[in-house]
Protein backbone atom coordinates (compact mmCIF):
# COMPACT_ATOMS: atom_id res chain seq x y z
CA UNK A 1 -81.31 24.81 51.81
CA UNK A 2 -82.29 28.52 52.07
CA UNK A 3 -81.97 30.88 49.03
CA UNK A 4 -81.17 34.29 49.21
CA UNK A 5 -83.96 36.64 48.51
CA UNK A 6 -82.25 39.69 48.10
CA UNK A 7 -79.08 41.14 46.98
CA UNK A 8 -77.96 44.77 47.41
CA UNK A 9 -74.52 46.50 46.65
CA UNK A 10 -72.19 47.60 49.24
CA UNK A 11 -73.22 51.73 49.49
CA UNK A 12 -76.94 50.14 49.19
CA UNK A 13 -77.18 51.98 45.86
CA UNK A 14 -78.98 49.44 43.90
CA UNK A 15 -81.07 46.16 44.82
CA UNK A 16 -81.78 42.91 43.57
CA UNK A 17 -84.99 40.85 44.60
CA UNK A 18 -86.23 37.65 43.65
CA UNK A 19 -90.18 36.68 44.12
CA UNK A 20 -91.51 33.75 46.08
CA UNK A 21 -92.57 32.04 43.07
CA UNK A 22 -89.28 32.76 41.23
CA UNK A 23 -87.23 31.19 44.93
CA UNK A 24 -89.66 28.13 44.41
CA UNK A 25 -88.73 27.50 40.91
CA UNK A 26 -85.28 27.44 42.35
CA UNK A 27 -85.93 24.97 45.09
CA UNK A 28 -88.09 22.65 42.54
CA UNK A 29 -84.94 22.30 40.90
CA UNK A 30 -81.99 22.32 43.14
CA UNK A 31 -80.14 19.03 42.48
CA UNK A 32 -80.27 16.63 45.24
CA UNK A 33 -78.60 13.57 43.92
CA UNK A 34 -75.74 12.31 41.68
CA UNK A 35 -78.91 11.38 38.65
CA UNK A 36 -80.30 15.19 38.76
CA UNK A 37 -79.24 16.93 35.56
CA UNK A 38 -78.73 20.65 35.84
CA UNK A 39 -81.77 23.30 35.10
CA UNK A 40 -82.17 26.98 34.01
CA UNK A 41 -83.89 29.14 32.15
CA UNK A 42 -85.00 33.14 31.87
CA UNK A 43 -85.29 35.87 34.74
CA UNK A 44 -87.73 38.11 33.97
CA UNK A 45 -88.72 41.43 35.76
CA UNK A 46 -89.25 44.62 36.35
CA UNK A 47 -86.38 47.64 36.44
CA UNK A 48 -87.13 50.34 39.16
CA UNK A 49 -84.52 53.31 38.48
CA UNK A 50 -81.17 51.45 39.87
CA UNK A 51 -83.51 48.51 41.23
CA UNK A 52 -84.39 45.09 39.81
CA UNK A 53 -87.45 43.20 40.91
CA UNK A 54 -87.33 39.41 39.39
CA UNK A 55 -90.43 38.16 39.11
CA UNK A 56 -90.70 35.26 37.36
CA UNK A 57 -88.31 32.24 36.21
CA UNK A 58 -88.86 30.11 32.71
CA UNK A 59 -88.44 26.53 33.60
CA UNK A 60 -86.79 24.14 31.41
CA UNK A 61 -88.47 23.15 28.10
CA UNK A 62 -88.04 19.74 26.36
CA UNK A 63 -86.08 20.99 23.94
CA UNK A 64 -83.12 22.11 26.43
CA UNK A 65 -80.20 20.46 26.96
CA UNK A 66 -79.23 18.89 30.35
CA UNK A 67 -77.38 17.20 31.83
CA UNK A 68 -75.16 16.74 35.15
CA UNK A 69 -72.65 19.32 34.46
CA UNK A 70 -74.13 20.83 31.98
CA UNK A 71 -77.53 22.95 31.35
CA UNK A 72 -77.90 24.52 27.40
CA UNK A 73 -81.25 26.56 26.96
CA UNK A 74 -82.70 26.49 23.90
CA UNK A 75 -84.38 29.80 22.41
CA UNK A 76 -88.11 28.04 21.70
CA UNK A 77 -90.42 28.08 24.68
CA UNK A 78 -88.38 30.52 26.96
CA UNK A 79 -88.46 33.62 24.55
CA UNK A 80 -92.24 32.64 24.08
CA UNK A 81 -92.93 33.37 27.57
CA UNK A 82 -90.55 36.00 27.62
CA UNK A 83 -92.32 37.88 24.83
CA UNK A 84 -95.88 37.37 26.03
CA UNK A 85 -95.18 38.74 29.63
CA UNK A 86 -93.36 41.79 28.05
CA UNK A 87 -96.37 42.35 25.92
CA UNK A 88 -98.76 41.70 28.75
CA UNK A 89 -97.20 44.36 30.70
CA UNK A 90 -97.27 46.77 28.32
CA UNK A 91 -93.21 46.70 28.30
CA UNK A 92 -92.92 46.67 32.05
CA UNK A 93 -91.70 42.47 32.72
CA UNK A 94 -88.89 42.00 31.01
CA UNK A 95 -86.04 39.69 30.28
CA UNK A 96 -83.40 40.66 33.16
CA UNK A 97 -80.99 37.59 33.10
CA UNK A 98 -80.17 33.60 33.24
CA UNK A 99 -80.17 31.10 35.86
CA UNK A 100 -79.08 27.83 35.84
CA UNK A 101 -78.34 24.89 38.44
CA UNK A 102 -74.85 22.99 39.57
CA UNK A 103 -74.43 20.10 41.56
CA UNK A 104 -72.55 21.57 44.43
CA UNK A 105 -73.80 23.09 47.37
CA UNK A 106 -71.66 25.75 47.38
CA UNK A 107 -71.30 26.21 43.40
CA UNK A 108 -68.59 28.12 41.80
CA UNK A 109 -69.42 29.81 38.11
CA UNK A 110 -67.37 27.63 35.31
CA UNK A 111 -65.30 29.36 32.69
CA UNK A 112 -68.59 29.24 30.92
CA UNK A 113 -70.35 31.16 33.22
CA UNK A 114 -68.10 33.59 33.45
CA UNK A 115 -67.90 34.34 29.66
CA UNK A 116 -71.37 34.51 29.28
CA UNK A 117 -71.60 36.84 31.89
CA UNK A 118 -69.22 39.25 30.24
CA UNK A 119 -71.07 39.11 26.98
CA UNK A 120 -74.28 40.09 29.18
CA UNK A 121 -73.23 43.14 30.60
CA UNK A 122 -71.62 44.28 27.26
C-alpha cells in the first residue's frame, strides 16, 4: 500500500505534507485483517503562511477505544504529547488535526467523520 505524502489544492495555493515518520505510523497501523481494530490519534505540525508541514502522529494510548469499526481517542496521553512538543518548540509544533484507520482499502469518511470535520474547521 503506498500513502500519499503530499496534498496540494487545485491553483497550488496551499500544501499539505506529511513526514516519513508520521507515513510510518500510518503503515504500522493500517489494518490488514478482519481481527485489526481501527487506530488514530493527533497530527501535529508546523503552519508555514498557507502551508502545513505534519510532523508527527500520537499513536494510540491504552486508554482509547477501538475497535473494528470504530476508533474513540481519549484526551490523556495524546494532549500530553501534544502539549510538550508545543512547549518544546517554543509554540512552533502544534496540534493540526486527527487521523484515524478503517478497514477498507479504499475508505470512505462515516457520518461521523464528516461531523467532526465540520466542527474542526468551525
Amino acid at each position: 500500500m503506498r500513502l500519499m505524502s503530499s496534498w496540494a489544492t487545485s491553483d497550488k495555493r496551499t500544501l499539505l505534507h506529511f513526514s516519513e515518520s508520521t507515513l510510518e505510523i500510518f503503515y504500522q497501523h493500517v489494518q490488514a485483517s478482519d481481527t485489526d481494530c481501527e487506530a488514530g490519534g493527533l497530527l501535529l505540525g508546523s503552519v508555514h503562511g498557507a502551508h502545513m508541514l505534519i510532523e508527527q502522529a500520537t499513536v494510540p494510548t491504552i486508554w482509547d477505544k477501538r475497535f473494528h469499526y470504530l476508533f474513540e481517542r481519549m484526551p490523556f496521553g495524546h494532549e500530553v504529547i501534544a502539549l510538550a512538543r508545543w512547549r518544546a518548540s517554543q509554540g512552533t509544533v502544534r496540534y493540526l488535526g486527527e487521523w484515524h484507520t478503517h478497514p477498507e482499502d479504499h475508505p470512505q469518511p462515516s457520518s461521523l467523520d464528516r461531523s467532526e470535520w465540520n466542527h474542526l474547521s468551525a
